[in-house]
C-alpha atoms as a PDB file:
ATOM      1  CA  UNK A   1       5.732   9.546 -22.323  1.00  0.00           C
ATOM      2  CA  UNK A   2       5.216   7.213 -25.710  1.00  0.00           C
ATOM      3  CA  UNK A   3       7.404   4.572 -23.857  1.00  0.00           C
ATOM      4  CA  UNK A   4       5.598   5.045 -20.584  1.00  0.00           C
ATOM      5  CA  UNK A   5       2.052   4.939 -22.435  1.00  0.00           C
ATOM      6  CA  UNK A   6       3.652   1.078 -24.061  1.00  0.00           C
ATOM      7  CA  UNK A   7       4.570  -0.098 -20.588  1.00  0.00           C
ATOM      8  CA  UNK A   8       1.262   0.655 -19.336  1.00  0.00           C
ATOM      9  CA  UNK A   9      -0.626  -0.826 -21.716  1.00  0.00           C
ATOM     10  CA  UNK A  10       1.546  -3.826 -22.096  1.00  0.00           C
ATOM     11  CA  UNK A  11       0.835  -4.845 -18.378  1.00  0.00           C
ATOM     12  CA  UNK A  12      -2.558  -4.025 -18.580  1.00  0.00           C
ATOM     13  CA  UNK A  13      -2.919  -6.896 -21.282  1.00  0.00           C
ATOM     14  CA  UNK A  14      -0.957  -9.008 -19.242  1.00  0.00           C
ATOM     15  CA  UNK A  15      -2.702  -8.072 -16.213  1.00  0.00           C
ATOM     16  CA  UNK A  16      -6.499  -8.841 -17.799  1.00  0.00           C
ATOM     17  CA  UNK A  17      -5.365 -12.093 -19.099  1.00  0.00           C
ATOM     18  CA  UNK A  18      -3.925 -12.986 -15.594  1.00  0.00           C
ATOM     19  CA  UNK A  19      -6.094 -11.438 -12.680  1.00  0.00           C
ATOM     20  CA  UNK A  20      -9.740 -12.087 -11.711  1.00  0.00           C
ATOM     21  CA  UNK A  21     -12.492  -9.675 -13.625  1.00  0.00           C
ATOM     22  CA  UNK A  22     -13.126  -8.100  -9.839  1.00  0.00           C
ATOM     23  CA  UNK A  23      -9.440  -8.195  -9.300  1.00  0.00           C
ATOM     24  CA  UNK A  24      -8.396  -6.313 -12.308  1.00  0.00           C
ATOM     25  CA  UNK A  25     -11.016  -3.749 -11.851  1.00  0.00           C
ATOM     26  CA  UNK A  26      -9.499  -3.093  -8.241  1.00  0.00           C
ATOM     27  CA  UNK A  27      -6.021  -2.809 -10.223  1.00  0.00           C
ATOM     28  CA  UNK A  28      -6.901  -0.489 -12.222  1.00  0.00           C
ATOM     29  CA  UNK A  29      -9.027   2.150  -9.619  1.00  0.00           C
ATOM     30  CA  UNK A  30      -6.079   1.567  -7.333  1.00  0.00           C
ATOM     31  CA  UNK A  31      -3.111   2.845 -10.352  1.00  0.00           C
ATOM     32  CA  UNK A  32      -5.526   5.660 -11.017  1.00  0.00           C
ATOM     33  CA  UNK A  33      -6.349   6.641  -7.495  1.00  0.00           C
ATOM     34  CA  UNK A  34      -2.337   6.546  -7.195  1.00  0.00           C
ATOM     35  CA  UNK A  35      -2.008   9.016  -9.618  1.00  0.00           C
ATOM     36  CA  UNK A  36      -4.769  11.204  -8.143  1.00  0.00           C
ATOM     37  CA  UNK A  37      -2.472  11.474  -5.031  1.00  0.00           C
ATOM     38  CA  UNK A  38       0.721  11.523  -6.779  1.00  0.00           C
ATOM     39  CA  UNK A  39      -0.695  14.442  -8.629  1.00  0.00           C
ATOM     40  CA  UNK A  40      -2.175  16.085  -5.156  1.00  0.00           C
ATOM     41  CA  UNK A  41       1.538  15.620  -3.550  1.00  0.00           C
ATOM     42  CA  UNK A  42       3.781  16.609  -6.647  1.00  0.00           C
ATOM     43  CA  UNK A  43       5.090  13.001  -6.432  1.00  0.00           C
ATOM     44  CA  UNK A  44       6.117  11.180  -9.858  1.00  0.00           C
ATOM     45  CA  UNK A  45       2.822   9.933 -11.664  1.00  0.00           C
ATOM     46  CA  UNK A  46       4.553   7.271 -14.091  1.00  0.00           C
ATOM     47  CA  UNK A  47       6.070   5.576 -11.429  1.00  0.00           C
ATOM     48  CA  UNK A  48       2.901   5.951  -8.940  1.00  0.00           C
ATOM     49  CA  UNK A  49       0.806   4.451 -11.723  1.00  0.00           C
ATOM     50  CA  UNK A  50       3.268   1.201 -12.484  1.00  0.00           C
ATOM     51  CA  UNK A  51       2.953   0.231  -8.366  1.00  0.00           C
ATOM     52  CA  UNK A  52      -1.102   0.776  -8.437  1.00  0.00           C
ATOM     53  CA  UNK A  53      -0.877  -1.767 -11.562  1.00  0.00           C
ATOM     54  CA  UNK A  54       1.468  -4.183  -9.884  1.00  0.00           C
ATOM     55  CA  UNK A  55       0.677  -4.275  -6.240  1.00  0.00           C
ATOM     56  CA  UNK A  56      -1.623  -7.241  -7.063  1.00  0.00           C
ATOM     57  CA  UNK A  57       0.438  -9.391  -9.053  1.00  0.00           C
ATOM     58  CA  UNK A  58       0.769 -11.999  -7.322  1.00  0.00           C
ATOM     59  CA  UNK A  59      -2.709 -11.984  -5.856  1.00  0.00           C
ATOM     60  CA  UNK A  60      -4.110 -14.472  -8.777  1.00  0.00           C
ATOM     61  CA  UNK A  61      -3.258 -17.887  -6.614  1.00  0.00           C
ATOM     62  CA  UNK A  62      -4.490 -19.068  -3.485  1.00  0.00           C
ATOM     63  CA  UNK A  63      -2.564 -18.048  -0.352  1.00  0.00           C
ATOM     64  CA  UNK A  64      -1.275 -21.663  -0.023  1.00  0.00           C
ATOM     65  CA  UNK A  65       0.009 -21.014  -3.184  1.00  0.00           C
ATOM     66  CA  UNK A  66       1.457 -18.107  -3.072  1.00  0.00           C
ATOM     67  CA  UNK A  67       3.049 -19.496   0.303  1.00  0.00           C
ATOM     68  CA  UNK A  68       4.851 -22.249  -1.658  1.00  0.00           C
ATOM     69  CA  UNK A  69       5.983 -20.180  -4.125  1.00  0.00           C
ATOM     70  CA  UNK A  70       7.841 -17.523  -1.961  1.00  0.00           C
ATOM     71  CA  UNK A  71       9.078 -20.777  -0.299  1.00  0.00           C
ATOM     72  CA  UNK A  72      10.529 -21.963  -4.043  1.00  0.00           C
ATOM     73  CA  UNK A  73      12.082 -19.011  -4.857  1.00  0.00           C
ATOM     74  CA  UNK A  74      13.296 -18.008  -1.865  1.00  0.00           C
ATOM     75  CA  UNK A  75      11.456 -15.282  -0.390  1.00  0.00           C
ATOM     76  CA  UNK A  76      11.704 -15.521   3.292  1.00  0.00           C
ATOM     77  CA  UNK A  77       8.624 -16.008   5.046  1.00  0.00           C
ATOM     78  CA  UNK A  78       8.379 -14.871   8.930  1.00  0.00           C
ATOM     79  CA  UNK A  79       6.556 -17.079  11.690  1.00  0.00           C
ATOM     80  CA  UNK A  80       3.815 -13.708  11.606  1.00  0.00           C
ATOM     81  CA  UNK A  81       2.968 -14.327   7.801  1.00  0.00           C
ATOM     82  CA  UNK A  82       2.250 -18.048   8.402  1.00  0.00           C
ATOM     83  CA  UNK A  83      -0.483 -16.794  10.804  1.00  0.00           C
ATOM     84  CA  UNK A  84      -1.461 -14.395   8.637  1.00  0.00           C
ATOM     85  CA  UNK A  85      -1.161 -15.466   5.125  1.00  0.00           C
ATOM     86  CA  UNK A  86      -3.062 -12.828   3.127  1.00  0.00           C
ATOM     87  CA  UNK A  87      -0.462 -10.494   3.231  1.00  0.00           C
ATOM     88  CA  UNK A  88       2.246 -12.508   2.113  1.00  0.00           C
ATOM     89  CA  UNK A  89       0.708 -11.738  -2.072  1.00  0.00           C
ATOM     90  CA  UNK A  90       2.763  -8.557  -1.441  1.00  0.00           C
ATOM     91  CA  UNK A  91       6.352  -9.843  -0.968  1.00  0.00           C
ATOM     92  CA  UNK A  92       5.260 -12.291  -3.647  1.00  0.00           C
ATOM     93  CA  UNK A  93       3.872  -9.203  -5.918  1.00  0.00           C
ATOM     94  CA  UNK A  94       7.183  -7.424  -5.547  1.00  0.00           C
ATOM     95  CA  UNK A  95       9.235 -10.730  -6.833  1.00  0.00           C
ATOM     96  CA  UNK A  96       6.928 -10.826  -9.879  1.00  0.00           C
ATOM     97  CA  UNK A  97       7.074  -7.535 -10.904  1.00  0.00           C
ATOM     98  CA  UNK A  98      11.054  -7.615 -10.558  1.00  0.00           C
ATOM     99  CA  UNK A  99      11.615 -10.655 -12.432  1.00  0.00           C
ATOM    100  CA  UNK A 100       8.424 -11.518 -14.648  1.00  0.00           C
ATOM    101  CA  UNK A 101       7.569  -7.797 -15.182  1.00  0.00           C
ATOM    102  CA  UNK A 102      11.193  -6.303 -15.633  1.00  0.00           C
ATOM    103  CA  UNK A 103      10.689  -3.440 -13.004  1.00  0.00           C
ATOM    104  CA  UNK A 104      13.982  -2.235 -12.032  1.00  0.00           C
ATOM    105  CA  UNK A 105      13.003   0.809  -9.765  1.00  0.00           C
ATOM    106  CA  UNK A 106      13.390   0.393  -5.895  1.00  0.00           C
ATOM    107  CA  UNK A 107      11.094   2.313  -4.817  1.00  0.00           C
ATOM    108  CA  UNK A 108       8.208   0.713  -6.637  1.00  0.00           C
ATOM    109  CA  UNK A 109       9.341  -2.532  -5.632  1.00  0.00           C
ATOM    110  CA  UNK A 110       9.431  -1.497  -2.294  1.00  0.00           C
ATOM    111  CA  UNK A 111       6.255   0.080  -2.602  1.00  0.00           C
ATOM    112  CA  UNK A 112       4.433  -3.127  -3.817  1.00  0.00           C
ATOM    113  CA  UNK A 113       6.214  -5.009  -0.799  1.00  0.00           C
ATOM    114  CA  UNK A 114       5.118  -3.097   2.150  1.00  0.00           C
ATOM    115  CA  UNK A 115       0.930  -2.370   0.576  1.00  0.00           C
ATOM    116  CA  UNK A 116       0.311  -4.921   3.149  1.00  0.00           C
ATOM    117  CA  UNK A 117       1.294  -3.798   6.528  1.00  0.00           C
ATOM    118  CA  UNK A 118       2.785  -0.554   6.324  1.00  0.00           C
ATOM    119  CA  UNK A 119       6.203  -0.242   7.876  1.00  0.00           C
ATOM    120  CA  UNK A 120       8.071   2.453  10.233  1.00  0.00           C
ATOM    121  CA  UNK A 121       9.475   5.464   7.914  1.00  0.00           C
ATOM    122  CA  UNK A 122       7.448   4.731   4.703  1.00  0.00           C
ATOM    123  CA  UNK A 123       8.609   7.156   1.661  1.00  0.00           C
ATOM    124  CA  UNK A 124       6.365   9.046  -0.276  1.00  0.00           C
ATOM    125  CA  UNK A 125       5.052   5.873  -2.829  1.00  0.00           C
ATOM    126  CA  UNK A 126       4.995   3.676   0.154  1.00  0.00           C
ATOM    127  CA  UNK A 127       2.413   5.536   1.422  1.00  0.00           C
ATOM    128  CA  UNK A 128       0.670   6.568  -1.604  1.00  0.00           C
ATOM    129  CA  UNK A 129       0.144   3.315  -2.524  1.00  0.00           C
ATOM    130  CA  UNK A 130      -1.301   1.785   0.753  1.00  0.00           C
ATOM    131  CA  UNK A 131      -3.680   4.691   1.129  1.00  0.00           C
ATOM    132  CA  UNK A 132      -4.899   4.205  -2.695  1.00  0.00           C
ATOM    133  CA  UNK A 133      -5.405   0.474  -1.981  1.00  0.00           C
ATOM    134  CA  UNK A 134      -7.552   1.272   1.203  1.00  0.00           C
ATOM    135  CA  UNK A 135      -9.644   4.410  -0.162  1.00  0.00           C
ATOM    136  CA  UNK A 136     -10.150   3.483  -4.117  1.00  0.00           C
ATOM    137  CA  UNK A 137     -13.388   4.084  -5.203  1.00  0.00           C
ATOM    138  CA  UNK A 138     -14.766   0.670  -5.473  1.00  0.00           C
ATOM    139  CA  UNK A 139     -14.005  -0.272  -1.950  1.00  0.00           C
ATOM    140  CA  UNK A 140     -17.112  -0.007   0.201  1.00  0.00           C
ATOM    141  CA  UNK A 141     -16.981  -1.664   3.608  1.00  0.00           C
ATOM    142  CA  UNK A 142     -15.298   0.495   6.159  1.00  0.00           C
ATOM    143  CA  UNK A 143     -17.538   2.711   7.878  1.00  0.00           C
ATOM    144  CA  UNK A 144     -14.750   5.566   7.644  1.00  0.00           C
ATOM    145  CA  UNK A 145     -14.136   6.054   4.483  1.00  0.00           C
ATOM    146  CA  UNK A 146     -15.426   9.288   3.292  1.00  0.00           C
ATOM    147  CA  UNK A 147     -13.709  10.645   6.138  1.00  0.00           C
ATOM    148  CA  UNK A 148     -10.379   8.651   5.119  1.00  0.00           C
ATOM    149  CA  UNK A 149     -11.139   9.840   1.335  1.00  0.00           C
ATOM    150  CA  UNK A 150     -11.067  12.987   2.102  1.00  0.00           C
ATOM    151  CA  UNK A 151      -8.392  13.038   5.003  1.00  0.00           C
ATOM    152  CA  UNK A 152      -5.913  11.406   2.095  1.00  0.00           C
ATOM    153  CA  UNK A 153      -6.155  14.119   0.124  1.00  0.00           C
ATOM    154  CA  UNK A 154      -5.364  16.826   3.273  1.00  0.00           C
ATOM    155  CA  UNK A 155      -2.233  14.589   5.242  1.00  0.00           C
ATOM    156  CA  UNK A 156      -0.720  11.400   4.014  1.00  0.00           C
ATOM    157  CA  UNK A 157       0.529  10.707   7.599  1.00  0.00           C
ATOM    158  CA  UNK A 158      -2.970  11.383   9.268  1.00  0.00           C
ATOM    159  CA  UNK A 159      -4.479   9.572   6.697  1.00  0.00           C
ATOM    160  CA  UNK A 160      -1.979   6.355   7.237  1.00  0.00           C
ATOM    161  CA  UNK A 161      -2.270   6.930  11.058  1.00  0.00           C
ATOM    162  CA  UNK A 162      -6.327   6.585  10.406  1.00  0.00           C
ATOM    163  CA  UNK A 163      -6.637   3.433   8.811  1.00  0.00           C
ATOM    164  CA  UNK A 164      -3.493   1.540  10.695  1.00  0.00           C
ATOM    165  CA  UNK A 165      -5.580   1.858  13.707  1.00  0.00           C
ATOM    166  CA  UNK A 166      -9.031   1.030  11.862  1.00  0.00           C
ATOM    167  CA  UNK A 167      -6.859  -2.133  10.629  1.00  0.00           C
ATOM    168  CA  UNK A 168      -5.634  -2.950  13.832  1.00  0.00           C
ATOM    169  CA  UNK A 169      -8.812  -2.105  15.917  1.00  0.00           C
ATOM    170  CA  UNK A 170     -10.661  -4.307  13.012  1.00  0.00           C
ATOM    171  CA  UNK A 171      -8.402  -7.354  13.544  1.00  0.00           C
ATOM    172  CA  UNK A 172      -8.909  -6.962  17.720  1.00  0.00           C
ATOM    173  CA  UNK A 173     -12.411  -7.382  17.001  1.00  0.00           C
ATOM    174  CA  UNK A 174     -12.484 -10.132  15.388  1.00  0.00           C
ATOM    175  CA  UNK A 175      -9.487 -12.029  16.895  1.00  0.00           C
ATOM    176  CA  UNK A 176      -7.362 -11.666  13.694  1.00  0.00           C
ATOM    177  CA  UNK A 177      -3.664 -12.361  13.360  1.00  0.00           C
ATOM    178  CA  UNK A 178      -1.929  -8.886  13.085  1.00  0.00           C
ATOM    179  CA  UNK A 179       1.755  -8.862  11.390  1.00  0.00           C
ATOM    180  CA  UNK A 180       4.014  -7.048  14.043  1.00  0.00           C
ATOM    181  CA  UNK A 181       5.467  -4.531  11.306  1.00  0.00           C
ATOM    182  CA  UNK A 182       1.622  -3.089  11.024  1.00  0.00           C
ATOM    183  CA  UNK A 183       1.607  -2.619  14.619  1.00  0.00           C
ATOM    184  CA  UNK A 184       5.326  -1.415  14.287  1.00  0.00           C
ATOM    185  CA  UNK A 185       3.473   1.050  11.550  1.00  0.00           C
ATOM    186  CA  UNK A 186       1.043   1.996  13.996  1.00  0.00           C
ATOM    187  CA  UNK A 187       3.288   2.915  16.559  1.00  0.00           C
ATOM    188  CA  UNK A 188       5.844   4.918  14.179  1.00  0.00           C
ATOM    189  CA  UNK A 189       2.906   7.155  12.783  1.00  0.00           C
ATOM    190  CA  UNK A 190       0.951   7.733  16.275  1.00  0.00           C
ATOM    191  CA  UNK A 191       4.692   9.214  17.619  1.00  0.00           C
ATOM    192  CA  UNK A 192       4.687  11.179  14.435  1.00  0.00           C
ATOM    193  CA  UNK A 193       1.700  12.850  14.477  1.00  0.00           C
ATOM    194  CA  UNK A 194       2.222  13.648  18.304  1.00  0.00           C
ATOM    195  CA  UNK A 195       5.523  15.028  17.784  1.00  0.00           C
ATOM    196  CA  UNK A 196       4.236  17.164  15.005  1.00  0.00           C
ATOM    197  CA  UNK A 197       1.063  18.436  17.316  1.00  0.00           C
ATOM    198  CA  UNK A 198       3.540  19.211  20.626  1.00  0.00           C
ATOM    199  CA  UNK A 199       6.003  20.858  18.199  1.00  0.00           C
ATOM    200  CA  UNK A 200       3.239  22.805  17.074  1.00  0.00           C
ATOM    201  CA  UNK A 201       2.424  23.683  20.444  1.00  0.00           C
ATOM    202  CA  UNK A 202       6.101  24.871  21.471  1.00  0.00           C
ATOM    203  CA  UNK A 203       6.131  26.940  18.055  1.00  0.00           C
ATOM    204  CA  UNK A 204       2.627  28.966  18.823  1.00  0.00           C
ATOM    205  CA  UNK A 205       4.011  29.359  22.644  1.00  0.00           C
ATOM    206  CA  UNK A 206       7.091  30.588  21.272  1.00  0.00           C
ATOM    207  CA  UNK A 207       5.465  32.908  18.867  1.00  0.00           C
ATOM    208  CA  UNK A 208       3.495  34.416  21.366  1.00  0.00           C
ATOM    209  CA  UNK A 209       6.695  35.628  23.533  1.00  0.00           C
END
């Protein structure tokens, strides 16, 4: 815990110094809204708390930036992220918090890397993580998100179905790029959820035999 507590506060210091004033403050509700869910789910809270911090790292340049800098150390970019540059911080975040922030753990890293666009099969963090960053408490512009808040806390796969399709439906309406693995996302939770409701079905037919 003592160790955990030095981490913490170590990359808070560097993470002040580094980020925006509005961009820190989003760091910070998103780690603690991680936690909330981590708690709700009985998932790890250390390691929930280290991706909230982290998932913006590399959100303090400019996307051109941040563009040339995957290119310089070799992060591969795909033809989708150079039409849609905003959500290339997160491959960029995941390379900084490997080798400037010494996080070691997979699953964070792949946490931070997919906070973006979702992907097919997203683990536990994964998931945690992109919720937190949609439905912490200083975001305010979606018109669903008490009903997402409160959906997050009740089904992390309804809740991730719920705002893929908010995202994507967002982007149609306003002639946005949209990264193929968010509409791969999309896809992967919408067959989830309607596998889980027909086995449902079969299970209450069978029940009543």
């Amino acid at each position: 815990m003592d160790n955990q507590c030095t981490q913490v506060m170590m990359l808070r210091r560097r993470l002040k110094r580094k980020l925006a004033p509005q961009r820190y403050e989003h760091t910070l509700s998103v780690s603690f809204t991680c936690m909330s869910l981590a708690m709700r789910y009985g998932y790890d809270m250390d390691k929930a708390e280290l991706a909230g911090l982290l998932h913006d790292c590399g959100k303090r340049f400019s996307d051109e930036i941040i563009l040339k800098r995957c290119l310089k150390h070799g992060i591969p970019v795909t033809d989708a992220e150079y039409k849609a540059l905003p959500v290339l911080h997160a491959k960029y975040g995941a390379w900084l918090a490997e080798h400037k922030y010494g996080i070691q753990d997979r699953e964070i890293l792949d946490a931070i890397l997919c906070h973006t666009t979702g992907k097919p099969d997203m683990g536990m963090l994964d998931k945690i993580l992109y919720i937190a960053d949609y439905i912490e408490p200083r975001r305010c512009k979606a018109e669903n998100l008490p009903q997402i808040r409160r959906l997050a806390y009740e089904n992390l796969d309804e809740a991730m179905y719920a705002i893929l399709k908010g995202t994507l439906d967002y982007l149609g309406r306003k002639g946005g790029s949209v990264d193929p693995m968010t509409r791969e996302a999309y896809e992967y939770f919408s067959a989830l959820l309607k596998k889980g409701e027909t086995d449902e079905r079969e299970g209450n037919g069978k029940a009543g035999l």
